[in-house]
C-alpha atoms as a PDB file:
ATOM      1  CA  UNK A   1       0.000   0.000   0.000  1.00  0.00           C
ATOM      2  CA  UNK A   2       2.930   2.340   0.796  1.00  0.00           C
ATOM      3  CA  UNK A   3       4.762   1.430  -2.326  1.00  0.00           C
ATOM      4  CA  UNK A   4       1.461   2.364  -4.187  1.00  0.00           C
ATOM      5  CA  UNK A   5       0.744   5.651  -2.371  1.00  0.00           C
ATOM      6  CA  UNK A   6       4.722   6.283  -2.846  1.00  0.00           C
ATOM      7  CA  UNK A   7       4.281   5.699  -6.899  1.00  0.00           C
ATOM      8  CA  UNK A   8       1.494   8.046  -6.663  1.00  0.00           C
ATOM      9  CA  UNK A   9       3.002  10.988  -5.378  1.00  0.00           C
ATOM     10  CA  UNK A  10       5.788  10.716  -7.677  1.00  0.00           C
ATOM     11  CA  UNK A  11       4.200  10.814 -10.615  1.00  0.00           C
ATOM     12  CA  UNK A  12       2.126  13.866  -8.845  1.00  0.00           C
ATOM     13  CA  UNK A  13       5.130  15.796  -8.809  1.00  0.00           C
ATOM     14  CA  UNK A  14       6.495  14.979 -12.524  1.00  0.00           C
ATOM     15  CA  UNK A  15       3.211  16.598 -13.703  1.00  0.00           C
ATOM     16  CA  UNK A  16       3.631  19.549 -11.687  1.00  0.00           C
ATOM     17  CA  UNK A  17       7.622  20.214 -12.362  1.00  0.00           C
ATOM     18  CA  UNK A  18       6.342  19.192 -16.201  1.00  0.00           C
ATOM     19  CA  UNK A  19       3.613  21.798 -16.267  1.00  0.00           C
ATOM     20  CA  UNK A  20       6.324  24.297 -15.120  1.00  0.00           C
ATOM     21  CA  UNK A  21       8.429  23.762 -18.284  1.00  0.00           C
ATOM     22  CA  UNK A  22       8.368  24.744 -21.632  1.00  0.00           C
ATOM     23  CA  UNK A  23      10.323  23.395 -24.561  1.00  0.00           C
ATOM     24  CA  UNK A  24      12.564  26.512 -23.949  1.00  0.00           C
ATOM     25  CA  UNK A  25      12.862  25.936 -20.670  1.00  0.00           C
ATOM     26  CA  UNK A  26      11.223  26.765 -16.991  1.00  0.00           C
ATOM     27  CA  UNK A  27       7.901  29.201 -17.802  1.00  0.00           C
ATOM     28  CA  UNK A  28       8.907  32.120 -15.822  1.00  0.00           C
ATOM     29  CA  UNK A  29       6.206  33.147 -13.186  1.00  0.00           C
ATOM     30  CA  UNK A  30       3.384  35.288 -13.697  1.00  0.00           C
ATOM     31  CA  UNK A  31       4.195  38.530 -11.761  1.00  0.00           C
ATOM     32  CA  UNK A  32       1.454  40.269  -9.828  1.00  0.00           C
ATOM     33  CA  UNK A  33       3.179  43.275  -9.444  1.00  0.00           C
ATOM     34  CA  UNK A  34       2.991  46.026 -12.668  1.00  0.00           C
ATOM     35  CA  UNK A  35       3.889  49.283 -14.269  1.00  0.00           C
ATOM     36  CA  UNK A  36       1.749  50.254 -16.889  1.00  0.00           C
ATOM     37  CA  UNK A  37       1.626  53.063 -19.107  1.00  0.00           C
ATOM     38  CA  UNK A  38      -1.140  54.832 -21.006  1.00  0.00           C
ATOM     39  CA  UNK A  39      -1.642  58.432 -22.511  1.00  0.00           C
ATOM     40  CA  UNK A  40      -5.528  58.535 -23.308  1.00  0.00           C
ATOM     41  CA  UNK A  41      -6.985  55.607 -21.966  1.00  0.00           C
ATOM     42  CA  UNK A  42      -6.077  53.029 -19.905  1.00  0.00           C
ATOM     43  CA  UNK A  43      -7.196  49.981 -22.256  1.00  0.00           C
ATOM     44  CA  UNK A  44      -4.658  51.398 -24.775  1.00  0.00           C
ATOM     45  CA  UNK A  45      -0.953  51.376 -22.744  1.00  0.00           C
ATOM     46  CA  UNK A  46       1.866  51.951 -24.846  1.00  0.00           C
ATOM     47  CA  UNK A  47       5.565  51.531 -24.713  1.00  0.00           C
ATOM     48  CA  UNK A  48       7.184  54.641 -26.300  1.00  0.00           C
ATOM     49  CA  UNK A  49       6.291  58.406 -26.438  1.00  0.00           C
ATOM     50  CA  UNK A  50       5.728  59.909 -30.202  1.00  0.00           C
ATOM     51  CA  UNK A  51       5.768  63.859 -29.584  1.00  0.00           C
ATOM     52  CA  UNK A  52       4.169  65.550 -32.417  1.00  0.00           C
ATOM     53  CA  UNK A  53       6.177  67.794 -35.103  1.00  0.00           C
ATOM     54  CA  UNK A  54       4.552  71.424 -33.850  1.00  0.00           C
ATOM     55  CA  UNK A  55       5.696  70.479 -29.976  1.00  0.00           C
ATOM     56  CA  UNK A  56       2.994  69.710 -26.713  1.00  0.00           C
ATOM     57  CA  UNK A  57       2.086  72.122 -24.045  1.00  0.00           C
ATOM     58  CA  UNK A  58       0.679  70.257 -20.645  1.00  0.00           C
ATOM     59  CA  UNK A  59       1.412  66.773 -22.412  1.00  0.00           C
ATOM     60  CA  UNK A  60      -0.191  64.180 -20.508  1.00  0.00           C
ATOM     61  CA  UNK A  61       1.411  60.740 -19.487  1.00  0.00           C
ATOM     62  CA  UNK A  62      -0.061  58.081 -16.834  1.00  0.00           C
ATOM     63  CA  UNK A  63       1.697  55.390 -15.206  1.00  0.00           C
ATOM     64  CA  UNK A  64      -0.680  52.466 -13.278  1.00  0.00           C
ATOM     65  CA  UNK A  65       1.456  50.745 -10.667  1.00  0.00           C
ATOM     66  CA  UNK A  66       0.590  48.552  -7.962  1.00  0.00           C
ATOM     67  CA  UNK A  67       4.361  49.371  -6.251  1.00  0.00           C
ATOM     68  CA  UNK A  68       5.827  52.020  -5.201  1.00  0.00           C
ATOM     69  CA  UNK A  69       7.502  54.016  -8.035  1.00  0.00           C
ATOM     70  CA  UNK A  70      10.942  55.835  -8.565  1.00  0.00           C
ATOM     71  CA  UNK A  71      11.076  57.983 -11.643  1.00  0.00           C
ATOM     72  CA  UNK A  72      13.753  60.043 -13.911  1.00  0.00           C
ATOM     73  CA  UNK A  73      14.341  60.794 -17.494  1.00  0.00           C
ATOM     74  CA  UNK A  74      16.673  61.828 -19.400  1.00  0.00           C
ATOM     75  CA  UNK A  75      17.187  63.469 -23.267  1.00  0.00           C
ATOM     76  CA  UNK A  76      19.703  62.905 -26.074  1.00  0.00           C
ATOM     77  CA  UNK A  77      21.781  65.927 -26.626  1.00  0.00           C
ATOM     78  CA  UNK A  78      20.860  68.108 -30.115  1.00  0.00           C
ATOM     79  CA  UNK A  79      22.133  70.850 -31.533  1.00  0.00           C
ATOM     80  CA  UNK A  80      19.632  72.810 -29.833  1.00  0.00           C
ATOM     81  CA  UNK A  81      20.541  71.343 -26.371  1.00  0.00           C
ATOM     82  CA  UNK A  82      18.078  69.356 -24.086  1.00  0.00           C
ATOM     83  CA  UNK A  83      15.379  71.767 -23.211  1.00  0.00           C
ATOM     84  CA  UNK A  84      13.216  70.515 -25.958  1.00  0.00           C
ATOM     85  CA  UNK A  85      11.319  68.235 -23.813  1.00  0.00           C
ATOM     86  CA  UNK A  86      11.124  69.341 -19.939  1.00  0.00           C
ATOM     87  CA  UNK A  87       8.873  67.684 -16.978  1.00  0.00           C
ATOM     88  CA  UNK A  88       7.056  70.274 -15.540  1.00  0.00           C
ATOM     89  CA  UNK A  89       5.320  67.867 -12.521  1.00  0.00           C
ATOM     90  CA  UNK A  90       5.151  64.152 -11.441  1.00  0.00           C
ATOM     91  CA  UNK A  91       1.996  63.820  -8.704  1.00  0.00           C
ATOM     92  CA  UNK A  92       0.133  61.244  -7.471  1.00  0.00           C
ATOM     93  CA  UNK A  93      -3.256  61.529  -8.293  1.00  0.00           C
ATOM     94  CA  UNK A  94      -4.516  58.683  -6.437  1.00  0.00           C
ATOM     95  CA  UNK A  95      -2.952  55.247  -5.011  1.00  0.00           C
ATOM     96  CA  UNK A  96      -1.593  53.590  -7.916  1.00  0.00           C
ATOM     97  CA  UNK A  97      -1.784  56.216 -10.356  1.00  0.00           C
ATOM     98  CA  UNK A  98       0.732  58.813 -11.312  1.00  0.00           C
ATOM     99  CA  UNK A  99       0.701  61.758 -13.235  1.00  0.00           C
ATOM    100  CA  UNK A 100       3.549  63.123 -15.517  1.00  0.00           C
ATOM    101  CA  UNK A 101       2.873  66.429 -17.297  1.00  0.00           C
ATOM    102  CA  UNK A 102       5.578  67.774 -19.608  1.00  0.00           C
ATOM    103  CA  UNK A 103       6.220  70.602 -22.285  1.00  0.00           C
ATOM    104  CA  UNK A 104       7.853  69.668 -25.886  1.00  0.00           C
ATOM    105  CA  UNK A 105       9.173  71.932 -28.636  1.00  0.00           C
ATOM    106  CA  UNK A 106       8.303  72.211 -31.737  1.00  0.00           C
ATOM    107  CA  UNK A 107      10.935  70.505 -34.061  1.00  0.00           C
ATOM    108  CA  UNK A 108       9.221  72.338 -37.512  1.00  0.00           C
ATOM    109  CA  UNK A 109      11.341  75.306 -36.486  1.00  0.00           C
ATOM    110  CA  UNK A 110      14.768  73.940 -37.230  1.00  0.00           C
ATOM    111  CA  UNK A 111      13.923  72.811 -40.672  1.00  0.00           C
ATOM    112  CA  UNK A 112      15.141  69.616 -40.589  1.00  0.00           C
ATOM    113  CA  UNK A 113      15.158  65.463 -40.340  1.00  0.00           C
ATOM    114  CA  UNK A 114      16.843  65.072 -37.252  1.00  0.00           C
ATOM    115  CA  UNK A 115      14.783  62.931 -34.977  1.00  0.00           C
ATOM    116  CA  UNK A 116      15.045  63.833 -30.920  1.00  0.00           C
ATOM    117  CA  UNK A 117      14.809  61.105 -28.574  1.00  0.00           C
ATOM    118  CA  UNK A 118      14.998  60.653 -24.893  1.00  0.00           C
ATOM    119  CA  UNK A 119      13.654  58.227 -22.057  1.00  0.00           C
ATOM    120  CA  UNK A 120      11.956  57.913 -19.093  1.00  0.00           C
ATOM    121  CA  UNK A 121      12.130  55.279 -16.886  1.00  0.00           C
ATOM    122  CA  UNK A 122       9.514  53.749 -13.804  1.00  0.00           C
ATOM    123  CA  UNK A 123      10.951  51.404 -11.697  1.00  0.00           C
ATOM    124  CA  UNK A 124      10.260  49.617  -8.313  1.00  0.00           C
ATOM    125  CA  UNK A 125      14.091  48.542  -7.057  1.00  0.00           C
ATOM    126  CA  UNK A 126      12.250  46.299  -4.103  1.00  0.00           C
ATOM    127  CA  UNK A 127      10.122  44.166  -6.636  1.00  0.00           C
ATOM    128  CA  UNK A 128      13.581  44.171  -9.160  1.00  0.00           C
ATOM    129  CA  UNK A 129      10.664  45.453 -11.445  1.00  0.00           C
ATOM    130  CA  UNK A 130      11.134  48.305 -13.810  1.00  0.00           C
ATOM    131  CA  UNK A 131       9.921  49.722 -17.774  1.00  0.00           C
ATOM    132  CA  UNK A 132      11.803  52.179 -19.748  1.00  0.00           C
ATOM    133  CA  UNK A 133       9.403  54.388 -21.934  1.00  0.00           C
ATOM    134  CA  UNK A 134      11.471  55.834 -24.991  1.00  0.00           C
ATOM    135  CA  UNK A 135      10.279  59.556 -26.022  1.00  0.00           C
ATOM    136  CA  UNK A 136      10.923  60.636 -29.528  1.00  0.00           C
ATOM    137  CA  UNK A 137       9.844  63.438 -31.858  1.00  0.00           C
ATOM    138  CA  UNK A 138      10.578  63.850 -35.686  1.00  0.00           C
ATOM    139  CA  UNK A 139      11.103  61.276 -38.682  1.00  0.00           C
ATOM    140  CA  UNK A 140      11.920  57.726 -38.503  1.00  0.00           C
ATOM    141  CA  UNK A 141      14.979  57.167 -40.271  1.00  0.00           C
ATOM    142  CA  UNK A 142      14.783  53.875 -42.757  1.00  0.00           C
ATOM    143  CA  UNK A 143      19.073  54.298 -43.709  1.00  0.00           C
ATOM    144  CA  UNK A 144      21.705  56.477 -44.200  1.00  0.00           C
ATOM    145  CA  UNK A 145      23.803  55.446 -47.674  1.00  0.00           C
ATOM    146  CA  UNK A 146      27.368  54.955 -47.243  1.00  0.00           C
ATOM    147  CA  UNK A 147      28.549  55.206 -50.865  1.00  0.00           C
ATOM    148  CA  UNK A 148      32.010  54.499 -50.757  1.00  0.00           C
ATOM    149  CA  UNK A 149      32.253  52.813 -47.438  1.00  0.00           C
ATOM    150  CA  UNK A 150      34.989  54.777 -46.615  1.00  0.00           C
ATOM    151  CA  UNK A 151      35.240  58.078 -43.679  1.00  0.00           C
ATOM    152  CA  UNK A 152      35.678  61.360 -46.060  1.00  0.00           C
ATOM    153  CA  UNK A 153      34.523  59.780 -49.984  1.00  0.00           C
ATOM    154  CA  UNK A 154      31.830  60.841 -51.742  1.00  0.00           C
ATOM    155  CA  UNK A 155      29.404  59.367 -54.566  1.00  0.00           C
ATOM    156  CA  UNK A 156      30.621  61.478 -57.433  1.00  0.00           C
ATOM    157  CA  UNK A 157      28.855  62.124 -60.787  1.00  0.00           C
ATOM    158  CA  UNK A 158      29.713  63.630 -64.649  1.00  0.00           C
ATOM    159  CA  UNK A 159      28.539  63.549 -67.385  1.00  0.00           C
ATOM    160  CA  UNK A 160      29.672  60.314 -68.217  1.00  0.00           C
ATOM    161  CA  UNK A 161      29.035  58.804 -65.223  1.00  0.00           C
ATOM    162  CA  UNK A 162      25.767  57.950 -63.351  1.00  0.00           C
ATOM    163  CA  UNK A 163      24.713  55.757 -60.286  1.00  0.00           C
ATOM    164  CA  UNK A 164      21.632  53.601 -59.627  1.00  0.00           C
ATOM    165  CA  UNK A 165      21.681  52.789 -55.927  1.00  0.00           C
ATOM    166  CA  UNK A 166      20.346  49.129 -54.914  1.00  0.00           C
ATOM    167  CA  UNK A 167      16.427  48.373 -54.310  1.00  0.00           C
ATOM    168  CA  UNK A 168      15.394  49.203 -50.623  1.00  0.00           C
ATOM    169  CA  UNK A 169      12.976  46.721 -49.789  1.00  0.00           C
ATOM    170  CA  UNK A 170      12.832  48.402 -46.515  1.00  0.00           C
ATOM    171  CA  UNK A 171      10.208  51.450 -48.347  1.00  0.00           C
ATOM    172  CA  UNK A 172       7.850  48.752 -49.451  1.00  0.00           C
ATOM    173  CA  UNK A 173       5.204  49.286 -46.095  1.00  0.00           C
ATOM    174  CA  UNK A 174       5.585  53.455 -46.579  1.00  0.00           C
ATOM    175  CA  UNK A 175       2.934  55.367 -48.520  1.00  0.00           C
ATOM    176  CA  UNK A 176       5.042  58.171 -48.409  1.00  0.00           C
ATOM    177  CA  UNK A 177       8.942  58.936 -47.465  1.00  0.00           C
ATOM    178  CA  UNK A 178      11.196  61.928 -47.648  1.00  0.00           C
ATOM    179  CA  UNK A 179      14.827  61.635 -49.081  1.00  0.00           C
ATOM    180  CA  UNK A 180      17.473  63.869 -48.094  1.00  0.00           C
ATOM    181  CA  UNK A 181      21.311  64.299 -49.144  1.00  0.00           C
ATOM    182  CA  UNK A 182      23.565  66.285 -50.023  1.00  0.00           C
ATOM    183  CA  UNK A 183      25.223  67.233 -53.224  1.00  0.00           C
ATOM    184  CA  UNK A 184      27.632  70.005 -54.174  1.00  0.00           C
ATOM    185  CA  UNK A 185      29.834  70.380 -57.292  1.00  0.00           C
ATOM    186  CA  UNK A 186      33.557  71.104 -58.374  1.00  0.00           C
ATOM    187  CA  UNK A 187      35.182  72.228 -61.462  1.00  0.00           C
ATOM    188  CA  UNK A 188      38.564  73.999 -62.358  1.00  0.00           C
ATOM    189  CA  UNK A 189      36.534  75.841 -65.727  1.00  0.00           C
ATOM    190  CA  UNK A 190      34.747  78.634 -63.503  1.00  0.00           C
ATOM    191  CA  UNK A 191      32.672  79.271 -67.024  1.00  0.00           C
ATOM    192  CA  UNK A 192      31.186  76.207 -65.881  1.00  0.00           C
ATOM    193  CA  UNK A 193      30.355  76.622 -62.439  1.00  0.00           C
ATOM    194  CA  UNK A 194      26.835  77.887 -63.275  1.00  0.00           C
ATOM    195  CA  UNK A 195      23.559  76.321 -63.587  1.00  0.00           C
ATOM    196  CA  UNK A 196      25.039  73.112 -62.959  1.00  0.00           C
ATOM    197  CA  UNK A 197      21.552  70.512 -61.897  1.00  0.00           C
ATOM    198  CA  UNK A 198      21.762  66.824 -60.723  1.00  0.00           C
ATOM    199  CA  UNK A 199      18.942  64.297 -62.284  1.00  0.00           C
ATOM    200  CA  UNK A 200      17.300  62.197 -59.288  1.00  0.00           C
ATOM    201  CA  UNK A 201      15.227  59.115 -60.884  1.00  0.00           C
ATOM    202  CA  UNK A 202      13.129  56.987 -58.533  1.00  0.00           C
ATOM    203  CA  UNK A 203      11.699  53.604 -59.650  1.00  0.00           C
ATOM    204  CA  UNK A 204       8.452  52.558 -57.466  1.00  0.00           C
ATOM    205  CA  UNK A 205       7.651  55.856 -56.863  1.00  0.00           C
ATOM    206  CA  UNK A 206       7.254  59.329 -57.557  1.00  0.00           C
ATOM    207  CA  UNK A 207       8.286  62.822 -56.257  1.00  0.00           C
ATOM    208  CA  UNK A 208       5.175  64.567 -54.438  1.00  0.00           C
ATOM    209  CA  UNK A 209       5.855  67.980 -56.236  1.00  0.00           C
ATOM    210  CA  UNK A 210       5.491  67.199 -59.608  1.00  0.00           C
ATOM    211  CA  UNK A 211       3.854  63.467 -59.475  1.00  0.00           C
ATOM    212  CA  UNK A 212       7.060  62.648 -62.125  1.00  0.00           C
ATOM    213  CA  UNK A 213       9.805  60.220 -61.196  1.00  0.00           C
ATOM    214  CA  UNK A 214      12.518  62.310 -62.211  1.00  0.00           C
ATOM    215  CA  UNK A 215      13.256  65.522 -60.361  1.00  0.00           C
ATOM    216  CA  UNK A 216      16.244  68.151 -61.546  1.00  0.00           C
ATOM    217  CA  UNK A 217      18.085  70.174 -58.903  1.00  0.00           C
ATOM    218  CA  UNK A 218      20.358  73.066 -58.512  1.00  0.00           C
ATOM    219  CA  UNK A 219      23.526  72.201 -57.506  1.00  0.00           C
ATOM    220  CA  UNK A 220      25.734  74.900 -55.792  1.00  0.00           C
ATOM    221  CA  UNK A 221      29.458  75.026 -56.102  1.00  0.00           C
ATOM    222  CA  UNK A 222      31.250  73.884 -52.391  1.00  0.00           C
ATOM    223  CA  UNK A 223      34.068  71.625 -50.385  1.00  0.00           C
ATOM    224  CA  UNK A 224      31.691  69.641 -48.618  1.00  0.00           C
ATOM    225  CA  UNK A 225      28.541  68.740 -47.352  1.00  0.00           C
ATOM    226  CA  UNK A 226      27.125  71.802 -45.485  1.00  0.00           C
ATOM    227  CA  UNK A 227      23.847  73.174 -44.261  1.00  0.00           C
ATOM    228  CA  UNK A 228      23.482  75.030 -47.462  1.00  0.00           C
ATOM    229  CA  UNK A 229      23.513  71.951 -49.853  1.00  0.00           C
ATOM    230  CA  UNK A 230      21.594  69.494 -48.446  1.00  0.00           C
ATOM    231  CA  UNK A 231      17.879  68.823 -50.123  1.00  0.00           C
ATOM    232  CA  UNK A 232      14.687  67.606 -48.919  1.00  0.00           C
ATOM    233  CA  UNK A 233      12.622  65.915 -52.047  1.00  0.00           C
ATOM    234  CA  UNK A 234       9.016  63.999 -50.809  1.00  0.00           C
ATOM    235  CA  UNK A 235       8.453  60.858 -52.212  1.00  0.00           C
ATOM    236  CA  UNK A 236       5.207  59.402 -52.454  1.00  0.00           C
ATOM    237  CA  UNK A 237       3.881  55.283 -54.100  1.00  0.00           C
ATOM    238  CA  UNK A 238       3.374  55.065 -57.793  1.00  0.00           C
ATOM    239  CA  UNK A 239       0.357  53.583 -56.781  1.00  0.00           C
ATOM    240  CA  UNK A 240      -0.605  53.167 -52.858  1.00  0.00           C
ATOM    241  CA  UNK A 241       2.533  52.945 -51.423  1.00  0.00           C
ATOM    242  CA  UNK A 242       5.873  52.326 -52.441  1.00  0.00           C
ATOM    243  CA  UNK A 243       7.614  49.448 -54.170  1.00  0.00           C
ATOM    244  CA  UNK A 244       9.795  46.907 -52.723  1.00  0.00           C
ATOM    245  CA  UNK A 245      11.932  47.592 -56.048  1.00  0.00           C
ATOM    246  CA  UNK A 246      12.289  51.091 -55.443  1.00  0.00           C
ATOM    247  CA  UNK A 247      15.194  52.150 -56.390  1.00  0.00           C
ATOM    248  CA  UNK A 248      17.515  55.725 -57.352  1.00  0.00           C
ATOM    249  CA  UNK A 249      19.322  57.160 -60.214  1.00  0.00           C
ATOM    250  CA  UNK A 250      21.940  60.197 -59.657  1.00  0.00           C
ATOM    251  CA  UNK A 251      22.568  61.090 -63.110  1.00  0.00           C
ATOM    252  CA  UNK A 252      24.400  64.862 -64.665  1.00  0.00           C
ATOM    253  CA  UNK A 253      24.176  66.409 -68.505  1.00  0.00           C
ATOM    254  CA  UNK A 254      27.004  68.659 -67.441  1.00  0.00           C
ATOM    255  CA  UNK A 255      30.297  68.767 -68.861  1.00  0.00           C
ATOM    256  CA  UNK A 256      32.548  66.059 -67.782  1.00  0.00           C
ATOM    257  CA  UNK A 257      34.968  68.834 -66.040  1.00  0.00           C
ATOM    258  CA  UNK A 258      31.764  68.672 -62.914  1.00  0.00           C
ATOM    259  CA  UNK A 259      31.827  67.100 -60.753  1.00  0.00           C
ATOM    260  CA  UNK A 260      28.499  66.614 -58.720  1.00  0.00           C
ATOM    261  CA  UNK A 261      29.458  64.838 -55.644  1.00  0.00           C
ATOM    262  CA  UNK A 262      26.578  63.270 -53.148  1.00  0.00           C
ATOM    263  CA  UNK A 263      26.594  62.299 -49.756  1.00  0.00           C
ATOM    264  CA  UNK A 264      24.840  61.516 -46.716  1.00  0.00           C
ATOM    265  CA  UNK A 265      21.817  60.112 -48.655  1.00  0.00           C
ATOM    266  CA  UNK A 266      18.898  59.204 -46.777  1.00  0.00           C
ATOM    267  CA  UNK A 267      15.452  58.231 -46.271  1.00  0.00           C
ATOM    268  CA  UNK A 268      12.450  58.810 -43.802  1.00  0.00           C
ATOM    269  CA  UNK A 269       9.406  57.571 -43.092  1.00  0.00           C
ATOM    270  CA  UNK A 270       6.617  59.849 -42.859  1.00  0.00           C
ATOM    271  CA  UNK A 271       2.795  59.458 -42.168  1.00  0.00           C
ATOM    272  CA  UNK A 272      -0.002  60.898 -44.208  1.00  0.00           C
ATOM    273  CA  UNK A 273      -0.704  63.957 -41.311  1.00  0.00           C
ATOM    274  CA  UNK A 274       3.182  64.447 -41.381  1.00  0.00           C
ATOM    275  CA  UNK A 275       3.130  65.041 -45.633  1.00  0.00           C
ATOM    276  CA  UNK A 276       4.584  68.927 -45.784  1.00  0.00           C
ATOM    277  CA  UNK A 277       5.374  69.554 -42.165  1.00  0.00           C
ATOM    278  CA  UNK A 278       8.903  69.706 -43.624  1.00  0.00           C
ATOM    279  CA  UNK A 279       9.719  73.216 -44.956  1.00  0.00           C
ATOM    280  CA  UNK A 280      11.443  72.584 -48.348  1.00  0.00           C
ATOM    281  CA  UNK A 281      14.451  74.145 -49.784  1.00  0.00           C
ATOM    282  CA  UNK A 282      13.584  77.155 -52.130  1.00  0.00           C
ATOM    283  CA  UNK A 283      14.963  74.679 -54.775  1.00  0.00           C
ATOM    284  CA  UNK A 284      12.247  72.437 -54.495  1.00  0.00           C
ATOM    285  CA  UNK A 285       9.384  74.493 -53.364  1.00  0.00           C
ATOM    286  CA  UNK A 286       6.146  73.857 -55.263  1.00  0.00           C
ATOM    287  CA  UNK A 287       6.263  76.687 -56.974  1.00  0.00           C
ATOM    288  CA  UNK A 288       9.555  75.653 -58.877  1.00  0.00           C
ATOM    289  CA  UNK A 289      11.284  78.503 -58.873  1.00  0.00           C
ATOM    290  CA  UNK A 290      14.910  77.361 -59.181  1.00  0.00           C
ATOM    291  CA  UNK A 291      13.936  74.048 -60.242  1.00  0.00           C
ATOM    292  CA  UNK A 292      13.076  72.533 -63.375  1.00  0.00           C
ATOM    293  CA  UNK A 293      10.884  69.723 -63.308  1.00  0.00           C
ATOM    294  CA  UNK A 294      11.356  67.032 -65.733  1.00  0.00           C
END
């Protein structure tokens, strides 16, 4: 009867410890502790901050807890410093529910792609419990083109010689994206140095401007990339959204003694409510002054 009772038990327990394992292992506990976050409502928590392009004034953030909760943040430096996005108060509404309000700048002011990010973080050091809550503001970047592969080299175009970048899969989801480089030209025959323009040819898409897939811009003489050569062109899908096979052509019909050299070449995502928040370049503004469209 022992022996029976004994054989019992055992195989009792080899069910339990079973039901505790996965094929990957021991299941990990289900905690009863928790640190949510929500912005509107509490059915929707989310995991990262999106600050809109024109900035928040008394931004609202909530964080549900059923621990006590330590809290700090902190911001990527920008060119423009850290004051972009400041907590103005942290209170505790009621028992379990806290209250951050902050302030955000606008980002349309500086004219530019550059994305701002930062963090929060909620944590409970007692429970070893914690959740990081990223905070960003501007476009999502999809890549940044090396050319050359090499610090200080350029992409560099004549009249003999264009470039047709690979496909980017990666803009296939996108209805819309904005592409940004920079491009600048040399020559030792000053008589050439004006009106020199750079061909951009997208396949799987079209430019937003013109609804053409080939877009010619002014190219100014320089060194090196600056803040006065870079350009902003919108892209937006041939049909819905883009192609899988989208690809670019850099192409010149200037003399061979220009070079048009391009760098940093880029692209961002951007959602239908975002679509102009960028302020162009006065080369590719829609009125085309400066521009030729082709």
């Amino acid at each position: 009867m022992k022996k029976t009772v004994l054989l019992l038990l055992s195989a009792a327990l080899a069910v339990a410890v079973c039901s505790c394992n996965t094929d990957n292992g021991p299941k990990r506990p289900v905690r009863s502790e928790y640190i949510k976050v929500y912005e509107t409502s509490p059915e929707k928590t989310v995991d990262a901050i999106q600050v809109p392009f024109e900035g928040v004034q008394d931004g609202k953030i909530h964080v549900l807890a059923n621990v006590p909760v330590q809290w700090k943040y902190f911001v990527d430096q920008t060119d423009t410093g850290t004051d972009w996005f400041k907590i103005k108060a942290v209170e505790e509404v009621e028992p379990g529910h806290i209250l951050v309000t902050y302030d955000a700048e606008s980002i349309l002011a500086l004219n530019s792609l550059d994305r701002r990010s930062g963090r929060l973080s909620f944590s409970c050091p007692e429970e070893s419990l914690g959740k990081f809550l990223p905070v960003k503001q501007g476009y999502s970047r999809h890549f940044m083109e090396d050319f050359s592969g090499e610090p200080d080299k350029t992409l560099v175009i004549t009249g003999k010689k264009s470039y047709t970048t690979e496909e980017y899969p990666v803009l296939n989801a996108d209805f819309c994206d904005y592409i940004s480089f920079n491009a600048w030209a040399e020559t030792t025959n000053e008589f050439l140095s004006k009106n020199i323009t750079l061909d951009i040819t997208v396949s799987g898409g079209k430019f937003y401007a013109t609804g053409l897939t080939t877009y010619r811009v002014n190219v100014p003489i320089g060194t090196g990339a600056d803040k006065n050569n870079i350009r902003y062109l919108l892209l937006v899908g041939n049909g819905e959204r883009m192609s899988a096979q989208t690809k670019f052509t850099f192409s010149t019909s200037n003399d061979d003694l220009v070079y048009v050299h391009i760098d940093n070449f880029a692209a961002y995502k951007v959602t239908e409510a975002e679509m102009g928040l960028l302020i162009t370049d006065e080369d590719f503004d829609e009125d085309g002054e400066g521009a030729d469209w082709i």
